[in-house]
N, C-alpha and C. Protein backbone atom coordinates (compact mmCIF):
# COMPACT_ATOMS: atom_id res chain seq x y z
N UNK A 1 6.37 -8.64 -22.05
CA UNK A 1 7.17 -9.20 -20.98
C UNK A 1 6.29 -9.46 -19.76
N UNK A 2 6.49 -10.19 -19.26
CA UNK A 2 5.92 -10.70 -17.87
C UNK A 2 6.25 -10.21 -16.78
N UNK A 3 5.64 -9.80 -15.64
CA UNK A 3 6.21 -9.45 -14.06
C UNK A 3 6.73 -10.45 -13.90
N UNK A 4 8.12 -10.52 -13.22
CA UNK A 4 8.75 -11.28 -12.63
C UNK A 4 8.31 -11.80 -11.16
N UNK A 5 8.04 -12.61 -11.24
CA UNK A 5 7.31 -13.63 -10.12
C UNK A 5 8.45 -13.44 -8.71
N UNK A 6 9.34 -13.51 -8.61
CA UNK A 6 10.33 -13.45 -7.69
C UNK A 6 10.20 -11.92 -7.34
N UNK A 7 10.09 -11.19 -7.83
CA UNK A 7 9.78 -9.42 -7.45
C UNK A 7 8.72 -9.56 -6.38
N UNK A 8 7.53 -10.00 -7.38
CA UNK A 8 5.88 -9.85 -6.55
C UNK A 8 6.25 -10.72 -5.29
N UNK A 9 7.33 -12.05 -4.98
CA UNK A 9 7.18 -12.33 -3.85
C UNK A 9 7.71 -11.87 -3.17
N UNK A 10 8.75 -10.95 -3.09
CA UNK A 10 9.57 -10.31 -2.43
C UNK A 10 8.47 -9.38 -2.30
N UNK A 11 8.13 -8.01 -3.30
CA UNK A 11 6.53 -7.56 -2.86
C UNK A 11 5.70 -7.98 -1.82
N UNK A 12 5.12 -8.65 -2.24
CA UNK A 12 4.11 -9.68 -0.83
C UNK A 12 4.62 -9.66 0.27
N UNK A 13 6.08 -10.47 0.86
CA UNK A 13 6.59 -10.95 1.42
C UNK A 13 6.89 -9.28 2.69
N UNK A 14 7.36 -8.42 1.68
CA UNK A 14 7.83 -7.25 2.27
C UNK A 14 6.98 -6.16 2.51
N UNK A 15 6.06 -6.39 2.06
CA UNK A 15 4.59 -5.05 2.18
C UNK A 15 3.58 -5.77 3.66
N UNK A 16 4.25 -7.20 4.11
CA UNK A 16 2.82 -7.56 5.18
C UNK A 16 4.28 -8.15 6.17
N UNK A 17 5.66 -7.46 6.22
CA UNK A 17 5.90 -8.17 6.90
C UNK A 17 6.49 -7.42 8.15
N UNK A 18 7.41 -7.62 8.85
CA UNK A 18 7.61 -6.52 10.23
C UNK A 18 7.98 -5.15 9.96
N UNK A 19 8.87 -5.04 8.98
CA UNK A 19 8.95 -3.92 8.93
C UNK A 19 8.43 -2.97 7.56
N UNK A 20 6.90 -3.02 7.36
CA UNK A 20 5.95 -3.03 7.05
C UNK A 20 4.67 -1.32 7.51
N UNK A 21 4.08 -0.79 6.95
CA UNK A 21 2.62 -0.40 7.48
C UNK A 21 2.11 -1.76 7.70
N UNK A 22 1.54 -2.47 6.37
CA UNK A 22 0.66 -3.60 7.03
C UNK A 22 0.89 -4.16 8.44
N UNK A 23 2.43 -4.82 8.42
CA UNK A 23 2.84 -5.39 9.42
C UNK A 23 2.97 -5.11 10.59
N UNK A 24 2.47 -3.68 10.55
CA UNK A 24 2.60 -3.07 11.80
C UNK A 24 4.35 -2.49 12.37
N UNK A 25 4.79 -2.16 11.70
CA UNK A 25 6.04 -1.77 11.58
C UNK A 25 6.47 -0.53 12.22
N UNK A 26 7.25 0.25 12.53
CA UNK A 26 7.33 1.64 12.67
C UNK A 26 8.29 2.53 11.66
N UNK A 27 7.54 2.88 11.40
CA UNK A 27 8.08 3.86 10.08
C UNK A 27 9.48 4.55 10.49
N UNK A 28 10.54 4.53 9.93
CA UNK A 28 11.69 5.20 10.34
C UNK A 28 11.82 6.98 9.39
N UNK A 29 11.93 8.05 9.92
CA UNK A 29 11.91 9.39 9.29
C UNK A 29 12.90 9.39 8.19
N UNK A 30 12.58 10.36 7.10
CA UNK A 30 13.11 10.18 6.16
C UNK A 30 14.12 11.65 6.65
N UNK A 31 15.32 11.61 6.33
CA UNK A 31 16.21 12.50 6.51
C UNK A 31 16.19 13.71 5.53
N UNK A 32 16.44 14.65 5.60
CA UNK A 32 16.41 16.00 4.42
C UNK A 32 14.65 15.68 3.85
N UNK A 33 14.01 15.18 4.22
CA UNK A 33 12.38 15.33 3.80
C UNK A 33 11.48 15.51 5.45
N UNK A 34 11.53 16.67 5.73
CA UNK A 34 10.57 16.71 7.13
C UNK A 34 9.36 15.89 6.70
N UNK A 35 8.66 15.64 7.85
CA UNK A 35 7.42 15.06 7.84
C UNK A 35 7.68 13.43 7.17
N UNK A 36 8.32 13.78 6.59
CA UNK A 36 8.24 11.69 5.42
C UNK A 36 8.91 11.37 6.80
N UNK A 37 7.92 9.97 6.64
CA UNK A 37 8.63 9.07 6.70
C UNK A 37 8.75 7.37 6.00
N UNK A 38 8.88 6.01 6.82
CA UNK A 38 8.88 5.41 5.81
C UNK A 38 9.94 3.70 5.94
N UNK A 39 9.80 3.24 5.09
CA UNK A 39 10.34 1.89 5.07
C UNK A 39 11.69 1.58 4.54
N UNK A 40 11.98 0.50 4.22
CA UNK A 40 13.37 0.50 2.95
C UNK A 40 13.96 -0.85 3.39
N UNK A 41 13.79 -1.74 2.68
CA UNK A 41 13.90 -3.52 2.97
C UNK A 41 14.51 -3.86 1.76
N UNK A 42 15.84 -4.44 1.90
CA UNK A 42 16.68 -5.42 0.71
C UNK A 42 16.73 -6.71 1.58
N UNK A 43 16.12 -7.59 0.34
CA UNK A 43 16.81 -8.78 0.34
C UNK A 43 17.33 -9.61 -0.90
N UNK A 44 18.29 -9.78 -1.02
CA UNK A 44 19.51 -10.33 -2.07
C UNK A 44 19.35 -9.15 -3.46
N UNK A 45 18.73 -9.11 -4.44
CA UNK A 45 19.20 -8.23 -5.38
C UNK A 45 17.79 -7.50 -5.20
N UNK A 46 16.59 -7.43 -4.52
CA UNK A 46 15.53 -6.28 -4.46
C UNK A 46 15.76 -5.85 -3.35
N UNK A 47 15.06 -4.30 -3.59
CA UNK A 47 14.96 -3.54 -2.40
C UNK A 47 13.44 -2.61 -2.68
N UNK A 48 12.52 -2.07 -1.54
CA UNK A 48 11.56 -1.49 -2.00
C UNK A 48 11.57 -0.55 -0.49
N UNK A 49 11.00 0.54 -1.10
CA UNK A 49 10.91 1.66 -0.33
C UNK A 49 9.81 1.73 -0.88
N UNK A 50 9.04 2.44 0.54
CA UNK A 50 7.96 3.02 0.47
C UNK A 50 8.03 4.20 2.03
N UNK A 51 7.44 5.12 0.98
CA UNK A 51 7.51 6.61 2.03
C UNK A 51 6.38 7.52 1.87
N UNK A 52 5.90 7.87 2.92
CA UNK A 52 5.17 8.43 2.94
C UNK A 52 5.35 9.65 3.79
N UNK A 53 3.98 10.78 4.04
CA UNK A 53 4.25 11.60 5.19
C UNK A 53 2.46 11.96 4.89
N UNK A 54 2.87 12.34 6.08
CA UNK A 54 1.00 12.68 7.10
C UNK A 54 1.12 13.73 6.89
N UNK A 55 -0.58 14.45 6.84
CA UNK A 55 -0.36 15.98 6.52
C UNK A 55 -1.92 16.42 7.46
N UNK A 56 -2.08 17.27 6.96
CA UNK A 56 -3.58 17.78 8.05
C UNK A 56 -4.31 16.84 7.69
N UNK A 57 -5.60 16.95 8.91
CA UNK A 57 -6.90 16.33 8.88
C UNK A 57 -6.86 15.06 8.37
N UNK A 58 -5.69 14.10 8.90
CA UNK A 58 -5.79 12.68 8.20
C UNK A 58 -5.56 12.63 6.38
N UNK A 59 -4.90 13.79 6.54
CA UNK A 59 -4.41 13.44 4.78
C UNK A 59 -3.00 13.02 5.07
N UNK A 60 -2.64 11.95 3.60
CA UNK A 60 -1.28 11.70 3.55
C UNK A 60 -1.07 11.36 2.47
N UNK A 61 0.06 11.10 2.02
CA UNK A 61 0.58 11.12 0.11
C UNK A 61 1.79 10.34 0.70
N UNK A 62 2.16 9.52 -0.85
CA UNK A 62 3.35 8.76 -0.62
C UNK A 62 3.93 7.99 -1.87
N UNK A 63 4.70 7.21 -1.69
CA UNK A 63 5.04 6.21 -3.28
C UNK A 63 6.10 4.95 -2.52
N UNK A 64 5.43 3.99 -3.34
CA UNK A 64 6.53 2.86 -3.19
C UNK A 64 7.34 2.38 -4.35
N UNK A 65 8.44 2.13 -3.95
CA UNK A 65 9.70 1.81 -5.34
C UNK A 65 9.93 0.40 -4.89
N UNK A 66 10.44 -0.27 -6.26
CA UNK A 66 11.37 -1.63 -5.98
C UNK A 66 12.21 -1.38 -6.96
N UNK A 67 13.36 -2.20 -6.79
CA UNK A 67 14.45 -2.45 -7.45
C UNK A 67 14.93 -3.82 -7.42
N UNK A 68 15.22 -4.02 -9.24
CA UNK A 68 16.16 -5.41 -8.73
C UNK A 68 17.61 -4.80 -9.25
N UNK A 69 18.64 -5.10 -8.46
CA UNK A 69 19.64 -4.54 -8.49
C UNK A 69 19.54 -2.69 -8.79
N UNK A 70 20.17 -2.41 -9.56
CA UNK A 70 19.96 -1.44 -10.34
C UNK A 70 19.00 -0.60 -11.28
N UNK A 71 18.33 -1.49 -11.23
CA UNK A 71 16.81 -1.49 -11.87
C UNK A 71 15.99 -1.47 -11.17
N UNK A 72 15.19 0.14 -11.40
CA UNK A 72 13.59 0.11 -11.05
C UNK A 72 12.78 -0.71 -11.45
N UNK A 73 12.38 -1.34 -11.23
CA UNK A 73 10.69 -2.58 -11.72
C UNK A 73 9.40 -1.83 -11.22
N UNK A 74 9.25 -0.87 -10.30
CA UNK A 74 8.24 -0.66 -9.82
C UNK A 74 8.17 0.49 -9.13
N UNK A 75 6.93 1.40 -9.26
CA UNK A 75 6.89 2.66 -8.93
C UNK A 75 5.25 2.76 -9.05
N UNK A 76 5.14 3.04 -7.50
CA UNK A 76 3.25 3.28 -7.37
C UNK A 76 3.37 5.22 -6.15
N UNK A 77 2.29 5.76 -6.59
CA UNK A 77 2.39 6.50 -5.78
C UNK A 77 0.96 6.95 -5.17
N UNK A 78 0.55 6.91 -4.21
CA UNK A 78 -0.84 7.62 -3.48
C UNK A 78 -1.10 8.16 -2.40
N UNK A 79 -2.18 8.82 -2.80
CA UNK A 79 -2.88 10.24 -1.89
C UNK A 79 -4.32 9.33 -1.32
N UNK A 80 -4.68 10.11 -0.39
CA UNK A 80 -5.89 10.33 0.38
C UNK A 80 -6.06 10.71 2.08
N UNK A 81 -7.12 10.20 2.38
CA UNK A 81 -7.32 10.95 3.62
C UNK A 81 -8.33 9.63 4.42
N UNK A 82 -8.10 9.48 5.48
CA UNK A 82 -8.57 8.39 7.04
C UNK A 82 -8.33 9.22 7.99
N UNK A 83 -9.31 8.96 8.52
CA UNK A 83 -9.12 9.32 9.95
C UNK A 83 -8.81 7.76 10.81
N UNK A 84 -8.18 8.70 12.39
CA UNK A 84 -6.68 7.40 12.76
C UNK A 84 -7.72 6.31 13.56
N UNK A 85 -8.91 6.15 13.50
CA UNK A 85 -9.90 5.39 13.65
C UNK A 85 -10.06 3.99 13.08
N UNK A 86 -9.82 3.87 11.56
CA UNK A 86 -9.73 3.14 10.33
C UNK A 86 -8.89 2.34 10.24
N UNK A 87 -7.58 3.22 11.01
CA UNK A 87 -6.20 2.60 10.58
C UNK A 87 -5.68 0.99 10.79
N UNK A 88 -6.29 0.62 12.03
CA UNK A 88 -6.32 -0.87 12.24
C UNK A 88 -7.16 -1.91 11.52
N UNK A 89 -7.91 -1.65 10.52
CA UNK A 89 -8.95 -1.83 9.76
C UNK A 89 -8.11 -2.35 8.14
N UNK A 90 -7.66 -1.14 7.88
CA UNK A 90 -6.50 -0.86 6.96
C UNK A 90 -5.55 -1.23 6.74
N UNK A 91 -5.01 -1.16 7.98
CA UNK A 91 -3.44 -2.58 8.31
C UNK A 91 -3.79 -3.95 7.96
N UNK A 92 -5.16 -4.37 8.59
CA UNK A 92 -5.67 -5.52 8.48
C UNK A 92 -6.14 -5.76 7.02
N UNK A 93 -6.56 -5.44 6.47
CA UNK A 93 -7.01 -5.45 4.90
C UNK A 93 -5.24 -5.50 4.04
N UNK A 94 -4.66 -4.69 4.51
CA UNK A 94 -3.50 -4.54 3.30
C UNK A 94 -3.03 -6.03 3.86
N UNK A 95 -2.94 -6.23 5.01
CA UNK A 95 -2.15 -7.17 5.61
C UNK A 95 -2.34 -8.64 5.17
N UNK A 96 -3.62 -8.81 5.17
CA UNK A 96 -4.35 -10.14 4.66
C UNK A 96 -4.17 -10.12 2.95
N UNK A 97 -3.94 -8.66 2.20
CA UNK A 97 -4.54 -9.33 0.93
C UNK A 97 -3.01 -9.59 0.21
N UNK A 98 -1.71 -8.62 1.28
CA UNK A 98 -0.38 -9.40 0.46
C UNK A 98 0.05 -10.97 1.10
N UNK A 99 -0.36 -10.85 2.41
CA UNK A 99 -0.40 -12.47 2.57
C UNK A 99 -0.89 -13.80 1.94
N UNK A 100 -1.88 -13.31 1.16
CA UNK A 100 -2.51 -13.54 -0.23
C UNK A 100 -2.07 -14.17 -1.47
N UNK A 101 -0.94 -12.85 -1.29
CA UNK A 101 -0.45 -13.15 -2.75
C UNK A 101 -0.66 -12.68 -4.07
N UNK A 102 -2.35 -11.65 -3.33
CA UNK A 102 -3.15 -10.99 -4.33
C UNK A 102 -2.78 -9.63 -4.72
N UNK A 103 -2.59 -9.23 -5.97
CA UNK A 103 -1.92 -7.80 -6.42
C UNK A 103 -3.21 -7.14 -6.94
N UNK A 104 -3.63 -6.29 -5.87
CA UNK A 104 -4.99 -5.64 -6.59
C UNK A 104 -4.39 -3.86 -6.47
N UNK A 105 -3.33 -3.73 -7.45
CA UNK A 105 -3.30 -2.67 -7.72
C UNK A 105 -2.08 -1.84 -6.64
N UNK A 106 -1.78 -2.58 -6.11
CA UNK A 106 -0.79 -2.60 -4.21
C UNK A 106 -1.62 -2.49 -3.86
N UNK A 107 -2.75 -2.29 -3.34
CA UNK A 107 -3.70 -1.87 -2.24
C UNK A 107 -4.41 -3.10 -1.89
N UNK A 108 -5.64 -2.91 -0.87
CA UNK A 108 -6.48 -4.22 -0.34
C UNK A 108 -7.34 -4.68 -0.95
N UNK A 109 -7.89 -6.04 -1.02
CA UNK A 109 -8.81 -6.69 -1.78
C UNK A 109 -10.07 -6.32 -1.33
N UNK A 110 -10.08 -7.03 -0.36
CA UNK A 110 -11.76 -7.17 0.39
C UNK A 110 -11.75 -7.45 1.95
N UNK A 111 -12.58 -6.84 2.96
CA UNK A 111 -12.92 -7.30 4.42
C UNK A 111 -13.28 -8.16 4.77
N UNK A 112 -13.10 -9.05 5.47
CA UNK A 112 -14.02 -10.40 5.86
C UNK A 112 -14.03 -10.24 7.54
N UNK A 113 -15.20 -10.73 8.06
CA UNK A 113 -15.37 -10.12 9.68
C UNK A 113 -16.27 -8.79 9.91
N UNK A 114 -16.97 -9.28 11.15
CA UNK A 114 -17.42 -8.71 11.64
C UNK A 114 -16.85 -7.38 12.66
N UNK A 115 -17.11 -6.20 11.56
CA UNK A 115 -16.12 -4.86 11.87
C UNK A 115 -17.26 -3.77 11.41
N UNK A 116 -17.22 -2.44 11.99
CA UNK A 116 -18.25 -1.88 11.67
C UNK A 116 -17.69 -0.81 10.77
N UNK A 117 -16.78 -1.14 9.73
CA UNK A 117 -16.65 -0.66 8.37
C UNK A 117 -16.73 -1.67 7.40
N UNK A 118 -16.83 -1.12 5.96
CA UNK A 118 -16.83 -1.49 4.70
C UNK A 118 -16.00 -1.08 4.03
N UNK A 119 -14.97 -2.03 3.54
CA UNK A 119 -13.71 -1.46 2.67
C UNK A 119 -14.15 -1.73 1.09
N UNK A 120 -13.60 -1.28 0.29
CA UNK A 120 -13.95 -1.12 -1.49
C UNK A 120 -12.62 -0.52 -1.74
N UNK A 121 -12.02 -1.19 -2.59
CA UNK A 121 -10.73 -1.34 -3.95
C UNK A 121 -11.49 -1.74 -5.54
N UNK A 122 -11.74 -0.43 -6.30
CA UNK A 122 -11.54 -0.43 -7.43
C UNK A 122 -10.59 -0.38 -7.88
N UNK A 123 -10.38 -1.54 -8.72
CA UNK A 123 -9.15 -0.91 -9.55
C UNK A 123 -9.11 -1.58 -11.40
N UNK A 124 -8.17 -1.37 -11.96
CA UNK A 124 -8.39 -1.69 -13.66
C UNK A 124 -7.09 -2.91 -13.56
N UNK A 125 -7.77 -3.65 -14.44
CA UNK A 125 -7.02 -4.67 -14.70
C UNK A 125 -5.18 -4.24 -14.82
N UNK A 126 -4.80 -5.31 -13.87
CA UNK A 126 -3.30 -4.94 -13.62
C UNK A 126 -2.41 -5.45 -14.92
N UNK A 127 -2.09 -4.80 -15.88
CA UNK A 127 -1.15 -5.07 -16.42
C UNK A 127 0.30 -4.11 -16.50
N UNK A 128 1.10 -3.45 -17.07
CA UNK A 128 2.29 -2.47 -16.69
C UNK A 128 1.89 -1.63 -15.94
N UNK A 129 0.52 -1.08 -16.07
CA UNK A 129 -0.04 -0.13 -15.60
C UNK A 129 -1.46 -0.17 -14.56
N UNK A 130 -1.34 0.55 -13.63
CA UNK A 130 -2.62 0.36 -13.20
C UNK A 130 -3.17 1.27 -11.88
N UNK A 131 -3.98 1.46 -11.67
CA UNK A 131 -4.80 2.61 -11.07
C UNK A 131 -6.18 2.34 -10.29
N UNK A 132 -6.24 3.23 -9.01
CA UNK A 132 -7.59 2.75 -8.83
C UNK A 132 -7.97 3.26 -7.74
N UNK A 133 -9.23 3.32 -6.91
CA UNK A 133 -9.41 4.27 -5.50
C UNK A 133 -9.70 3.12 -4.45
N UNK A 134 -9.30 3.45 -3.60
CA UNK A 134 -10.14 2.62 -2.03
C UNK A 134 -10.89 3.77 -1.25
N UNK A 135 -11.50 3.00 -0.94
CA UNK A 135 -12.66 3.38 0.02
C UNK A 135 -12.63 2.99 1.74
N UNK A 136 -13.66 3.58 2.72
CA UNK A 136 -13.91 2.88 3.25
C UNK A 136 -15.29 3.67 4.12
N UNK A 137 -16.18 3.16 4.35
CA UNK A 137 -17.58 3.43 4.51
C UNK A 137 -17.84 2.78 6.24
N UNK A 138 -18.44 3.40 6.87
CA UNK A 138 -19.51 2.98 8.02
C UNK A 138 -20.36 2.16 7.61
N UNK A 139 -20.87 0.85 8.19
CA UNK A 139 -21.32 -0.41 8.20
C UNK A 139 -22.78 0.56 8.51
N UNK A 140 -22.92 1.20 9.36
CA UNK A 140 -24.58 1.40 9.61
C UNK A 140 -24.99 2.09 9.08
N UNK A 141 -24.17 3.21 8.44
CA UNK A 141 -24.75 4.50 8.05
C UNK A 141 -24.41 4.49 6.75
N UNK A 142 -23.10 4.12 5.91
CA UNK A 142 -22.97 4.24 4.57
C UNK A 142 -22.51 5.39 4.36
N UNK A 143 -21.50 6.19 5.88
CA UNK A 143 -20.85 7.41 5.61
C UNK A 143 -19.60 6.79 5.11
N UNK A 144 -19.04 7.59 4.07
CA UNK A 144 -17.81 7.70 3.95
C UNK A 144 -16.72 8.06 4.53
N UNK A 145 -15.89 7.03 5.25
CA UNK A 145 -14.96 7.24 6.32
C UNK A 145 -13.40 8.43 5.61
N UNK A 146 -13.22 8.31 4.52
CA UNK A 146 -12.20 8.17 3.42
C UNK A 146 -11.62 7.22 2.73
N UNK A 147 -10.55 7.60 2.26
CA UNK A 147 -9.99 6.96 0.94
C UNK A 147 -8.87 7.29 0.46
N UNK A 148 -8.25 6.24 -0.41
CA UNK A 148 -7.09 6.50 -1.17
C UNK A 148 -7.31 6.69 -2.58
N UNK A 149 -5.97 7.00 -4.01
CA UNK A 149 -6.43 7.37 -4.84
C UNK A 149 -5.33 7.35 -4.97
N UNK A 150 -4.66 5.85 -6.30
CA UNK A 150 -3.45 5.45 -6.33
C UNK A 150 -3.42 5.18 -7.68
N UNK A 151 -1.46 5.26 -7.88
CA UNK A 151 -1.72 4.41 -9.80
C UNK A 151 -0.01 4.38 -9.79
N UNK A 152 0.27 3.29 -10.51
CA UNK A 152 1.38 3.13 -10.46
C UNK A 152 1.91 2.41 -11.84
N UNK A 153 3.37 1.69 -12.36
CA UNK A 153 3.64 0.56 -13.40
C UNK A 153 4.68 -0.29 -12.89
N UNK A 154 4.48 -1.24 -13.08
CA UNK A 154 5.93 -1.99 -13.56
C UNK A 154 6.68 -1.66 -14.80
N UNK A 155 7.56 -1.55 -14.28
CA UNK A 155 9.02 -1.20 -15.24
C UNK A 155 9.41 -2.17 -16.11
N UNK A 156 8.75 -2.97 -16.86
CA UNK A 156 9.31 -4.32 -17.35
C UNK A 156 10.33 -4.11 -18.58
């Protein structure tokens, strides 16, 4: 079976748009889950949540869901750790690569611009399944800023 093309644009559409991380959005608290917080956007028969919560030293964990109607299609979940330095860096990368159109795994493709980090998305060919780490590195030094460490499927 095929991903449904109308999902991924609703995907795209809803992962870079206002009420968004990429988009720069503000996360609304998740109720009976301290610390989460998080998103939650329907339009006509999808809806996708994504929630997360912050934890020490720039760690945070989370998962995003979609639904068409009644049906899960989609379930990704990930961990890692940034410091709040990155984060505009990050917005900008996720932001550009669903504006895109490009599905590298939910996460970001590639940096373009003059910025004094280096972003990196491994990931394995997307088919039901798929998995993979981001990075992100200092431009002068080749320190490792942190990273994520994600994997998720479509429900087809």
């Amino acid at each position: 079976m095929a991903i449904d093309p109308e999902l991924m644009q609703f995907f795209f559409a809803t992962m870079s748009g206002p009420n968004s991380y990429a988009g720069g959005g503000k996360p609304v608290p998740i109720e009976g889950m301290p610390g989460w917080k998080g998103f939650d956007v329907e339009r006509g028969p999808y809806r996708l949540v994504d929630r997360y919560a912050d934890g020490v030293n720039g760690r945070f964990f989370g998962h995003t869901m979609m639904w068409n109607g009644q049906e899960l299609k989609f379930y990704m979940t990930y961990f890692g750790i940034y410091p709040e330095e990155v984060n505009p860096l990050l917005r900008r990368v996720l932001f550009d690569t669903y504006q895109s159109g490009s599905f590298c795994g939910g996460r970001g493709w590639k940096l373009d611009g003059n910025t004094p980090f280096r972003y990196t998305n491994e990931w394995g060919e997307v088919n039901e399944y798929f998995s993979g780490e981001e990075r992100i590195f200092r431009r002068d030094n080749d320190e490792k800023m942190g990273g994520v460490t994600y994997e998720g499927m479509f429900l087809l």
